[in-house]
N, C-alpha and C. Protein backbone atom coordinates (compact mmCIF):
# COMPACT_ATOMS: atom_id res chain seq x y z
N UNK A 1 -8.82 -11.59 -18.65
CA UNK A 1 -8.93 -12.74 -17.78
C UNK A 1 -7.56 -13.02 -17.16
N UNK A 2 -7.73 -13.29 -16.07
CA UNK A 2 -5.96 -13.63 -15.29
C UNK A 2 -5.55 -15.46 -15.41
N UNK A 3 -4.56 -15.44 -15.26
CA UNK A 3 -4.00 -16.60 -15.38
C UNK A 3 -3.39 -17.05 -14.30
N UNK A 4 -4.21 -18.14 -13.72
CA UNK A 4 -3.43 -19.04 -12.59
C UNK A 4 -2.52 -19.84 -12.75
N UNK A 5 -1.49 -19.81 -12.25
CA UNK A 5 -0.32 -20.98 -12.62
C UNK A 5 -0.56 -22.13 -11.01
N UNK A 6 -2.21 -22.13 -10.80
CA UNK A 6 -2.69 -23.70 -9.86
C UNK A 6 -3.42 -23.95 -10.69
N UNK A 7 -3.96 -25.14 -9.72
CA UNK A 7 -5.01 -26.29 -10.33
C UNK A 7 -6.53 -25.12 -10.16
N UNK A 8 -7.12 -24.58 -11.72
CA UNK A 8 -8.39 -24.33 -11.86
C UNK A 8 -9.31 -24.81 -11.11
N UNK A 9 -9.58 -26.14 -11.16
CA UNK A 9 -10.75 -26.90 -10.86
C UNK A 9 -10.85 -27.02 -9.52
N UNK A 10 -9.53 -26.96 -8.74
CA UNK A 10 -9.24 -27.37 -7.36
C UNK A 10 -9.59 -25.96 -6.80
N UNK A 11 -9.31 -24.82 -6.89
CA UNK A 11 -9.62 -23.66 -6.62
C UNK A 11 -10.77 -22.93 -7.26
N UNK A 12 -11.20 -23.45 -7.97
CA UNK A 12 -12.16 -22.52 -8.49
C UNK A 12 -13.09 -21.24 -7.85
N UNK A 13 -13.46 -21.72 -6.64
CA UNK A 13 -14.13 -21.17 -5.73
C UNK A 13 -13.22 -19.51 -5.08
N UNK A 14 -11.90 -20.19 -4.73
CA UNK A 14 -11.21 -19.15 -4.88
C UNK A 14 -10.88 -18.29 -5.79
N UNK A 15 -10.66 -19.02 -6.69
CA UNK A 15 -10.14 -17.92 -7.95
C UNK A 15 -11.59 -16.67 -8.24
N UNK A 16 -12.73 -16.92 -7.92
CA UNK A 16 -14.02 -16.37 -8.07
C UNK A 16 -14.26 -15.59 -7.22
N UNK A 17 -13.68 -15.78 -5.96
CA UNK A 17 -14.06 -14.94 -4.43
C UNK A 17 -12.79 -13.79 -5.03
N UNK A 18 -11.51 -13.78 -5.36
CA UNK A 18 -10.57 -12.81 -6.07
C UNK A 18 -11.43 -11.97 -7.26
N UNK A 19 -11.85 -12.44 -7.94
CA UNK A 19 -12.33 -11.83 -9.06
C UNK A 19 -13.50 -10.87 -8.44
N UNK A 20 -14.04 -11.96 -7.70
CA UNK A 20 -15.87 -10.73 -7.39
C UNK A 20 -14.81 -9.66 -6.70
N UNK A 21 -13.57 -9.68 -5.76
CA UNK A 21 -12.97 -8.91 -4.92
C UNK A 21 -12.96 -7.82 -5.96
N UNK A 22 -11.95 -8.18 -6.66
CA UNK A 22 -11.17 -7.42 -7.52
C UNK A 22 -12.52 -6.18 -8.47
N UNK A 23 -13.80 -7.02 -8.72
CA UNK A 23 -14.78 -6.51 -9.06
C UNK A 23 -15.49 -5.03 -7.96
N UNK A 24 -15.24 -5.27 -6.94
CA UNK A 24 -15.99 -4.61 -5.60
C UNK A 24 -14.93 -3.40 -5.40
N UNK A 25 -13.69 -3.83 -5.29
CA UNK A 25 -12.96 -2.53 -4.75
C UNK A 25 -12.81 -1.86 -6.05
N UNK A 26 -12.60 -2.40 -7.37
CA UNK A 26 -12.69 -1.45 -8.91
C UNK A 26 -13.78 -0.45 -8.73
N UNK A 27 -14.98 -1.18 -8.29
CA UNK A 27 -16.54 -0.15 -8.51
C UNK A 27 -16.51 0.80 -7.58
N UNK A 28 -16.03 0.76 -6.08
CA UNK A 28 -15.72 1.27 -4.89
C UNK A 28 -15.09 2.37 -5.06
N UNK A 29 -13.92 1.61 -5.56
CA UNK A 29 -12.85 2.86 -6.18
C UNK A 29 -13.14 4.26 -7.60
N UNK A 30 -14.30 3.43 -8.36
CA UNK A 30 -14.67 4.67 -9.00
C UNK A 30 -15.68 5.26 -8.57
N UNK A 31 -16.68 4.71 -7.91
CA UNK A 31 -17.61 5.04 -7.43
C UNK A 31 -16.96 6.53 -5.92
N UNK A 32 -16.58 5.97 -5.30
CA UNK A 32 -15.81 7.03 -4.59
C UNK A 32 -15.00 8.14 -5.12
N UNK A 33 -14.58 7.93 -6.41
CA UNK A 33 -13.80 9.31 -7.66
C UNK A 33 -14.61 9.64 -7.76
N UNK A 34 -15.43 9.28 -8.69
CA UNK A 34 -16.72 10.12 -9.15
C UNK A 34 -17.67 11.00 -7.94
N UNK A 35 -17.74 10.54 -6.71
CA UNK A 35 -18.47 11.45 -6.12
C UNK A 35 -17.68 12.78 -5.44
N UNK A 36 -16.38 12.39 -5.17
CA UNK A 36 -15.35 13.21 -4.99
C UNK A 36 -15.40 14.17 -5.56
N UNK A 37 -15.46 14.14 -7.36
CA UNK A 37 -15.27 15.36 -8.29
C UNK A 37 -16.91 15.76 -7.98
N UNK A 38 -17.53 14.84 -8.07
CA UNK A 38 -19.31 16.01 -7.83
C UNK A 38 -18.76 16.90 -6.56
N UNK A 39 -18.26 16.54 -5.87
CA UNK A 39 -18.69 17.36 -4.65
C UNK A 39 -17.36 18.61 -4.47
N UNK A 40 -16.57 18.45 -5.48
CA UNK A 40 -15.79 19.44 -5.43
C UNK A 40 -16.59 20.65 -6.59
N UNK A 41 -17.26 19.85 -7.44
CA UNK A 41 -17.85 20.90 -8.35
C UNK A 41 -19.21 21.13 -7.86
N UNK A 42 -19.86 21.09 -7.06
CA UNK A 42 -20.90 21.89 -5.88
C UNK A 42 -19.82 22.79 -4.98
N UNK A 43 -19.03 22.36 -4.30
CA UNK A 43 -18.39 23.18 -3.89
C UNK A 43 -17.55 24.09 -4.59
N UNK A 44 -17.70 24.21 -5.65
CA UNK A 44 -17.09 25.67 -6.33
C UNK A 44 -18.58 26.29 -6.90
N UNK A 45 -19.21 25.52 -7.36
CA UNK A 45 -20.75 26.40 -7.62
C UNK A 45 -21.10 27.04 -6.60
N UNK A 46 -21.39 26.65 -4.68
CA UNK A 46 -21.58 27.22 -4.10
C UNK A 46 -20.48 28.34 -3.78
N UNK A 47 -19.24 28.37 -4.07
CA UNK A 47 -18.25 29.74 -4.05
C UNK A 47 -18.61 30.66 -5.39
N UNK A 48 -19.22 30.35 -6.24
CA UNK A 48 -19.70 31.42 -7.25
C UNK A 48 -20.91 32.09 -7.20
N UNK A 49 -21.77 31.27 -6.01
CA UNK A 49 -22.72 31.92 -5.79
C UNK A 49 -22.94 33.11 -4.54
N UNK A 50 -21.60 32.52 -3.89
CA UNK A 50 -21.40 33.36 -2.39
C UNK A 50 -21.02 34.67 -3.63
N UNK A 51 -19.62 34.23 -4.03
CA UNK A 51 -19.18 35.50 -5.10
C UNK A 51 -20.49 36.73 -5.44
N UNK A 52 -21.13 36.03 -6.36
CA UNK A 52 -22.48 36.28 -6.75
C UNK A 52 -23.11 37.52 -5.81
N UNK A 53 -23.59 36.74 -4.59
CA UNK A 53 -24.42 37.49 -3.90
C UNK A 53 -23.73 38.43 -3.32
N UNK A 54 -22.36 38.60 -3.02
CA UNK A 54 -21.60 39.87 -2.73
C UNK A 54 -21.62 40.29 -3.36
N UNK A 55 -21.36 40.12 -4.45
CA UNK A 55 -21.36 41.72 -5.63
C UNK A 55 -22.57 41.80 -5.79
N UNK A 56 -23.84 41.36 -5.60
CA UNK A 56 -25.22 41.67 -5.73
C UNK A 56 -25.29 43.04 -4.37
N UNK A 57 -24.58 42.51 -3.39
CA UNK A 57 -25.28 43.26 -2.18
C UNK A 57 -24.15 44.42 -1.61
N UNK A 58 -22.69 44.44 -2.18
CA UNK A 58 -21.57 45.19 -2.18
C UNK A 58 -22.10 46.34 -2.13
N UNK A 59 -22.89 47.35 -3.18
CA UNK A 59 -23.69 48.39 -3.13
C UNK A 59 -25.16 48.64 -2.46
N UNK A 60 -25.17 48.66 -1.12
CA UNK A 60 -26.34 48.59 -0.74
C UNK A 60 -27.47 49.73 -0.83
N UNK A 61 -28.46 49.27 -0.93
CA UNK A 61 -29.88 50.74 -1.19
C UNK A 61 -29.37 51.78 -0.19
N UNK A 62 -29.00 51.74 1.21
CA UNK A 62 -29.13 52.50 2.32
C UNK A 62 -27.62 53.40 1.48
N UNK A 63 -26.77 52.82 1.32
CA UNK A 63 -25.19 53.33 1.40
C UNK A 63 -25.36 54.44 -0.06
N UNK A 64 -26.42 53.85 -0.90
CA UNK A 64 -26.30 54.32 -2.52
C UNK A 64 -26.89 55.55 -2.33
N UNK A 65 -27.91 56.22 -1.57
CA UNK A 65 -28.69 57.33 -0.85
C UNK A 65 -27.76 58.28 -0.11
N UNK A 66 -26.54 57.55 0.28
CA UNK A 66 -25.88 58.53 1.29
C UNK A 66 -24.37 58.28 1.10
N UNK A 67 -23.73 58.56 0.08
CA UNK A 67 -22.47 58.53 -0.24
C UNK A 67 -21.42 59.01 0.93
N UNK A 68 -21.38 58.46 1.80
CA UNK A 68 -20.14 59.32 2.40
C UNK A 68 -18.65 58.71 1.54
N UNK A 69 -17.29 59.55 2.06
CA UNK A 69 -16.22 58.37 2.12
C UNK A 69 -15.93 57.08 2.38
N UNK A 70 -16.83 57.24 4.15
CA UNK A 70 -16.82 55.81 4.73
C UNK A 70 -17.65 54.55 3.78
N UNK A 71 -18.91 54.96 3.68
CA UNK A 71 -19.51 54.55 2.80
C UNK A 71 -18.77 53.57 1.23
N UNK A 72 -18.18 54.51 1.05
CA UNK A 72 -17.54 54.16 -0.63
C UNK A 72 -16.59 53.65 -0.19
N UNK A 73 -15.73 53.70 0.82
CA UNK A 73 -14.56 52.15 1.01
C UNK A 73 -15.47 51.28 1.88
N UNK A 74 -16.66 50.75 2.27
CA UNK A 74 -17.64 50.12 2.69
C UNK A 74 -17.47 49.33 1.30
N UNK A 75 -17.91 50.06 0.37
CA UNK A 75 -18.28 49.63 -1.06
C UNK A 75 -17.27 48.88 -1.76
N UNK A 76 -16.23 49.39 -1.49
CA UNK A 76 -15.14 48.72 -2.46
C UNK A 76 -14.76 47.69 -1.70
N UNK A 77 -14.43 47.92 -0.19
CA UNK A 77 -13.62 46.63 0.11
C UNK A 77 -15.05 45.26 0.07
N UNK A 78 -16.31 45.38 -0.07
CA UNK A 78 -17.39 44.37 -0.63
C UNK A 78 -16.73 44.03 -1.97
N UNK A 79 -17.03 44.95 -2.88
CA UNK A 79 -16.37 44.60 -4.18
C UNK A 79 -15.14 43.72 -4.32
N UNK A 80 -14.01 44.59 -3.45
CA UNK A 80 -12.93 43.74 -3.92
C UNK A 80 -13.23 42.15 -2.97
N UNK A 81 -13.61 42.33 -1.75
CA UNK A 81 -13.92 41.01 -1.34
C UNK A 81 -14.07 39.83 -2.53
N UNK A 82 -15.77 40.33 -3.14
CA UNK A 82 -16.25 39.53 -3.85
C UNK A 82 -15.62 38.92 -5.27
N UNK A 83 -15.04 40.00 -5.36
CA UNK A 83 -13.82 39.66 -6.99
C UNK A 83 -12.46 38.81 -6.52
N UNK A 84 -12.28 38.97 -5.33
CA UNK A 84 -11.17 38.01 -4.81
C UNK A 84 -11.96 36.46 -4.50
N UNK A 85 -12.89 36.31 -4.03
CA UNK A 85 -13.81 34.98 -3.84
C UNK A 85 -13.92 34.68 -5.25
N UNK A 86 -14.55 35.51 -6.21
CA UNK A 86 -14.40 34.73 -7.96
C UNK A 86 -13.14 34.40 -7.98
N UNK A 87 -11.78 35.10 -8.12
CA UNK A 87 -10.58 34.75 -8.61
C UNK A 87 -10.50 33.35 -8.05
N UNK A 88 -10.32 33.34 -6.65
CA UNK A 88 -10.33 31.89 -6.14
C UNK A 88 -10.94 30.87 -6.74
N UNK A 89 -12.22 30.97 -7.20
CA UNK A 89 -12.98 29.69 -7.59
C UNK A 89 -13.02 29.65 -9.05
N UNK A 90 -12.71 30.55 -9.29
CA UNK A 90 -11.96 30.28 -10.52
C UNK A 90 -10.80 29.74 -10.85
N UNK A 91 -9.71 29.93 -10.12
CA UNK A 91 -8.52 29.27 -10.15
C UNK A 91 -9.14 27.07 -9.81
N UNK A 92 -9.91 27.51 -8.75
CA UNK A 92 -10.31 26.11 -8.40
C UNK A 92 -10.83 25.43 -9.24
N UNK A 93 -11.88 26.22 -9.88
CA UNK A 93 -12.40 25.01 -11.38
C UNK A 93 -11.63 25.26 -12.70
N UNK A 94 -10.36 26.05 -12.97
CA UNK A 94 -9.74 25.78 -13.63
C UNK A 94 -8.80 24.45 -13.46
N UNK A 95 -8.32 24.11 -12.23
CA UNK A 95 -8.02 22.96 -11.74
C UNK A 95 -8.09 21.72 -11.94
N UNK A 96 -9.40 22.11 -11.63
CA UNK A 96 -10.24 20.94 -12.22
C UNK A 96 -11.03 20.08 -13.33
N UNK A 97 -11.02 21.23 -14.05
CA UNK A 97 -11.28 21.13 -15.49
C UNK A 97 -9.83 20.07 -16.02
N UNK A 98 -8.61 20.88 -15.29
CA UNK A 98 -7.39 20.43 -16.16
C UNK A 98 -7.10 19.38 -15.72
N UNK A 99 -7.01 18.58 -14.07
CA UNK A 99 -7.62 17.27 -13.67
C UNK A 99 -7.90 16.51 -14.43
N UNK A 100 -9.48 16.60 -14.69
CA UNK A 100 -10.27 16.02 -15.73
C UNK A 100 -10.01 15.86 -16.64
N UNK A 101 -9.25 16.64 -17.74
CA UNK A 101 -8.58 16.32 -19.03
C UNK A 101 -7.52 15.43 -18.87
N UNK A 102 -6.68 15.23 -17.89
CA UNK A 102 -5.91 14.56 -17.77
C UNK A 102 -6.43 12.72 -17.40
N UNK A 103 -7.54 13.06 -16.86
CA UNK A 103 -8.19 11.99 -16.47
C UNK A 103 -8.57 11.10 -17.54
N UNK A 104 -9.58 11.71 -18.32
CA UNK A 104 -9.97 11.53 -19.85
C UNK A 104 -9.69 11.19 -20.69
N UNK A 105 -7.85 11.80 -20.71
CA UNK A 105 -6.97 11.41 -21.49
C UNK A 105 -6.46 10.05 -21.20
N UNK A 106 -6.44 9.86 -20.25
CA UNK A 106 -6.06 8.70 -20.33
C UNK A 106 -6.88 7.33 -19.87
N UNK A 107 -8.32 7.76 -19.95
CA UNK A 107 -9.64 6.91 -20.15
C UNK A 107 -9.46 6.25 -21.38
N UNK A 108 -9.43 7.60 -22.87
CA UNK A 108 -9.38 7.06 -23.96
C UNK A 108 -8.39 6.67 -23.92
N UNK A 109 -7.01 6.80 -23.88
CA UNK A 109 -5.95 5.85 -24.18
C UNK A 109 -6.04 4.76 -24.25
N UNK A 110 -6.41 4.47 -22.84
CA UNK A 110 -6.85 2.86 -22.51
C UNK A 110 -8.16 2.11 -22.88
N UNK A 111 -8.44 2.75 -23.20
CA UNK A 111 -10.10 2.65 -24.33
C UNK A 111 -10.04 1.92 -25.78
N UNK A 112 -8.90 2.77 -26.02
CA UNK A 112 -8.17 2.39 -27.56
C UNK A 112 -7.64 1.44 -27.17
N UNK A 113 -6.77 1.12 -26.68
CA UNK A 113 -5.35 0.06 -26.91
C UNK A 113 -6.24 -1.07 -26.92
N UNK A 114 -7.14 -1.26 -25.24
CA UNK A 114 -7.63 -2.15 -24.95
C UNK A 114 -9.18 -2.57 -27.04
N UNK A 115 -9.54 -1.91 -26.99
CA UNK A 115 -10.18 -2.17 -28.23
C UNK A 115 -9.50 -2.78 -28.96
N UNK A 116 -8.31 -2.31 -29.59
CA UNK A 116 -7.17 -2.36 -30.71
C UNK A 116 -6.80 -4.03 -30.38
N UNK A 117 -6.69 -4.50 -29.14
CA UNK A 117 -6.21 -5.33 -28.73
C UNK A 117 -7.11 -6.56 -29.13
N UNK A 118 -8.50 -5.74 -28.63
CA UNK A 118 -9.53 -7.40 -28.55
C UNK A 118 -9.80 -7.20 -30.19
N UNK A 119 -9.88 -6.39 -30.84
CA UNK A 119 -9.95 -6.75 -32.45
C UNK A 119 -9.21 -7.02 -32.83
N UNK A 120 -7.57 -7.46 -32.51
CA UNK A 120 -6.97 -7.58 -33.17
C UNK A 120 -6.67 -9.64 -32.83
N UNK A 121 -7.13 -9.84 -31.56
CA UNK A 121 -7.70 -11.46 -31.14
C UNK A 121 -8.52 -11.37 -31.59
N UNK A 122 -9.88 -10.52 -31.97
CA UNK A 122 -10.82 -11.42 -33.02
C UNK A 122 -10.43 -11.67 -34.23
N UNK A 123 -9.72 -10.97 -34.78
CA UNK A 123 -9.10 -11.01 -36.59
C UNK A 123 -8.27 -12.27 -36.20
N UNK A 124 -7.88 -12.74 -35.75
CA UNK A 124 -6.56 -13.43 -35.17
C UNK A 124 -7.39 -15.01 -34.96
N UNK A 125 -8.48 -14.91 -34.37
CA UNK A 125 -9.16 -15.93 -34.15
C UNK A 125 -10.12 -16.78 -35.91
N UNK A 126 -10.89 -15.25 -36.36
CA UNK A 126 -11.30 -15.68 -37.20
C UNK A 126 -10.08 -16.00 -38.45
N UNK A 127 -8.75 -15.78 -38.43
CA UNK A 127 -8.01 -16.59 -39.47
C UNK A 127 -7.93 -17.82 -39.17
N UNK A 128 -7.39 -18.42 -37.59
CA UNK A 128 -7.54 -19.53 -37.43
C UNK A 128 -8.40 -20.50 -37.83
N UNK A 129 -9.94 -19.64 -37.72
CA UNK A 129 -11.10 -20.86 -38.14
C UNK A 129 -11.27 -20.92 -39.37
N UNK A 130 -10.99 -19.58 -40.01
CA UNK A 130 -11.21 -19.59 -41.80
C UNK A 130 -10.04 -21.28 -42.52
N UNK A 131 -8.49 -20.19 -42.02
CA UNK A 131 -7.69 -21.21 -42.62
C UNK A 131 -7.12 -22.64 -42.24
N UNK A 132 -7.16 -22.80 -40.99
CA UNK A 132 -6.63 -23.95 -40.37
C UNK A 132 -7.78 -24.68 -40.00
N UNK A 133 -8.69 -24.32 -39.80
CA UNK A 133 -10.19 -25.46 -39.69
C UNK A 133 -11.20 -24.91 -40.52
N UNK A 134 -11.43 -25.56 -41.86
CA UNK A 134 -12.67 -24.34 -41.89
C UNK A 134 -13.66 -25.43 -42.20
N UNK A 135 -13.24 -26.63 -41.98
CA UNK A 135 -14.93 -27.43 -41.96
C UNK A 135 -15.34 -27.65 -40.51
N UNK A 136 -14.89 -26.70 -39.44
CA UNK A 136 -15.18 -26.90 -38.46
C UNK A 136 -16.18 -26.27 -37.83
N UNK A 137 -16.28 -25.43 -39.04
CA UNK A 137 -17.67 -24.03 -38.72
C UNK A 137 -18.56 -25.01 -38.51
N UNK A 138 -19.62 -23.71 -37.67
CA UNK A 138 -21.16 -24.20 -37.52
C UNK A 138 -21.66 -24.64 -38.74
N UNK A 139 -21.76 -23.93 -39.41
CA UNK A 139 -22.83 -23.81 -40.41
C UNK A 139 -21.68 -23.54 -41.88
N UNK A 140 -22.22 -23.70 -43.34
CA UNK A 140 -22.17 -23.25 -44.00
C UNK A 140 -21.83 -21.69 -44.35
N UNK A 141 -23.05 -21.10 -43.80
CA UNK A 141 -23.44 -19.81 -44.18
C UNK A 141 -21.86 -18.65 -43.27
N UNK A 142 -21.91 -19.75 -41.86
CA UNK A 142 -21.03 -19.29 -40.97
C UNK A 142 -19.51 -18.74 -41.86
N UNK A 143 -19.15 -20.15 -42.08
CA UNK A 143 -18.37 -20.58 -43.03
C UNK A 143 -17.78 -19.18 -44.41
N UNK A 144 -19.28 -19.18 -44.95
CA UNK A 144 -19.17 -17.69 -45.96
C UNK A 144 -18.84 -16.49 -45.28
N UNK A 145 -19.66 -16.18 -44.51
CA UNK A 145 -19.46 -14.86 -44.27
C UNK A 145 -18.01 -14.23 -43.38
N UNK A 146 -17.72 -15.48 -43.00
CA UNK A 146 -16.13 -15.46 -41.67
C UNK A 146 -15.23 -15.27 -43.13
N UNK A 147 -15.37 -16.02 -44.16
CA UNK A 147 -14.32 -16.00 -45.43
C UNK A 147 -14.27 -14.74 -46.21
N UNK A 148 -15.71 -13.94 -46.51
CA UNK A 148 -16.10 -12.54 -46.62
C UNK A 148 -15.21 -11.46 -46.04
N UNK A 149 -15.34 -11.49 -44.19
CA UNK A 149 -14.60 -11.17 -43.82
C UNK A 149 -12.92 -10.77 -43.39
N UNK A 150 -12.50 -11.96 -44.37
CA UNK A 150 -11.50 -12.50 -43.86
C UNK A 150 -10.84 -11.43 -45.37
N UNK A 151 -11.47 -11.52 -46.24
CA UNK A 151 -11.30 -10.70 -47.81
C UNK A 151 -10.92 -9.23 -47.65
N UNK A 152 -11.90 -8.62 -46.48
CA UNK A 152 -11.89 -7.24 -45.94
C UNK A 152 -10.89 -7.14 -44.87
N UNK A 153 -10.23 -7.47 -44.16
CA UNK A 153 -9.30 -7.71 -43.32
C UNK A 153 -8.33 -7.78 -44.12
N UNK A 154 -6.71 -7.38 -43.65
CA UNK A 154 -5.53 -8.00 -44.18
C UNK A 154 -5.35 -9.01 -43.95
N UNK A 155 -4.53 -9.55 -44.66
CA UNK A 155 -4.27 -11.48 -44.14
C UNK A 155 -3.10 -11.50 -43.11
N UNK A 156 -3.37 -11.77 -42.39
CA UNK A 156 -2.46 -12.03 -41.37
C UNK A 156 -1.11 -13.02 -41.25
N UNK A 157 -0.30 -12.87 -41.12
CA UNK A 157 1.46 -13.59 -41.17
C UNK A 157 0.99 -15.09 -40.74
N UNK A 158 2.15 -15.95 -41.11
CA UNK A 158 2.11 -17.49 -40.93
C UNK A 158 2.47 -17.35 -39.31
N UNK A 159 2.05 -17.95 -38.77
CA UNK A 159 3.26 -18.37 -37.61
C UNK A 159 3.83 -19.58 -37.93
């Protein structure tokens, strides 16, 4: 949550038109990554399939019947064509693969911390209510099981 140093109540409306903002260009912005990488990984599937069908058709029925010389560098420079189109798209989705790991990597990073963080304000919260208010619970039962918890947890420093 962000912190305004104005009047909440007086802005509110604003502070909400920022947030939905801030909400729209976030989704925008992944939403536009994510289709980016689809369409780079169709576009290397369709270069493995061009690959593909050259070396399918490099040796043709007519040429395989009638070997000349001409013929057989016909043949190879198909071949090598087609093995140079793999190398390429191979280099390309190796790329991208390594992209992606990098991407990932630092998805979870921020996956963790941010977790680490909000459990470590809930532990933080439930000492407050255990030790500094604890007839303030809802309930009884509330009461037990937050104190339960509080047993399984380390105890947390005075401030």
């Amino acid at each position: 949550m962000m912190e305004y140093f104005i009047d909440q109540e007086k802005y509110f409306y604003l502070i909400l038109l920022h947030f939905y903002a801030i909400i729209c260009v976030g989704g925008i912005a992944v939403l536009a990554i994510g289709t980016l990488f689809l369409t780079y990984l169709q576009y290397i599937c369709g270069i493995f399939k061009i690959a593909g069908y050259r070396i399918e058709h490099a040796i043709n029925i007519n040429i395989r019947q009638n070997i000349t010389p001409k013929n057989k560098n016909l043949m190879n420079e198909g071949i090598i064509c087609a093995v140079e189109i793999h190398r390429q798209a191979m280099k390309l989705s190796n790329l991208l693969v390594s992209i992606f790991e990098v991407l990932a990597f630092c998805l979870i990073v921020i996956v963790v911390a941010c977790l680490s963080l909000n459990l470590f304000q809930v532990s933080f919260l439930f000492y407050i209510v255990i030790y500094e208010n604890p007839y303030k619970c809802c309930s009884r039962n509330v009461c037990i099981l937050t104190k339960l918890f509080s047993k399984i947890m380390p105890i947390m420093p005075q401030l």
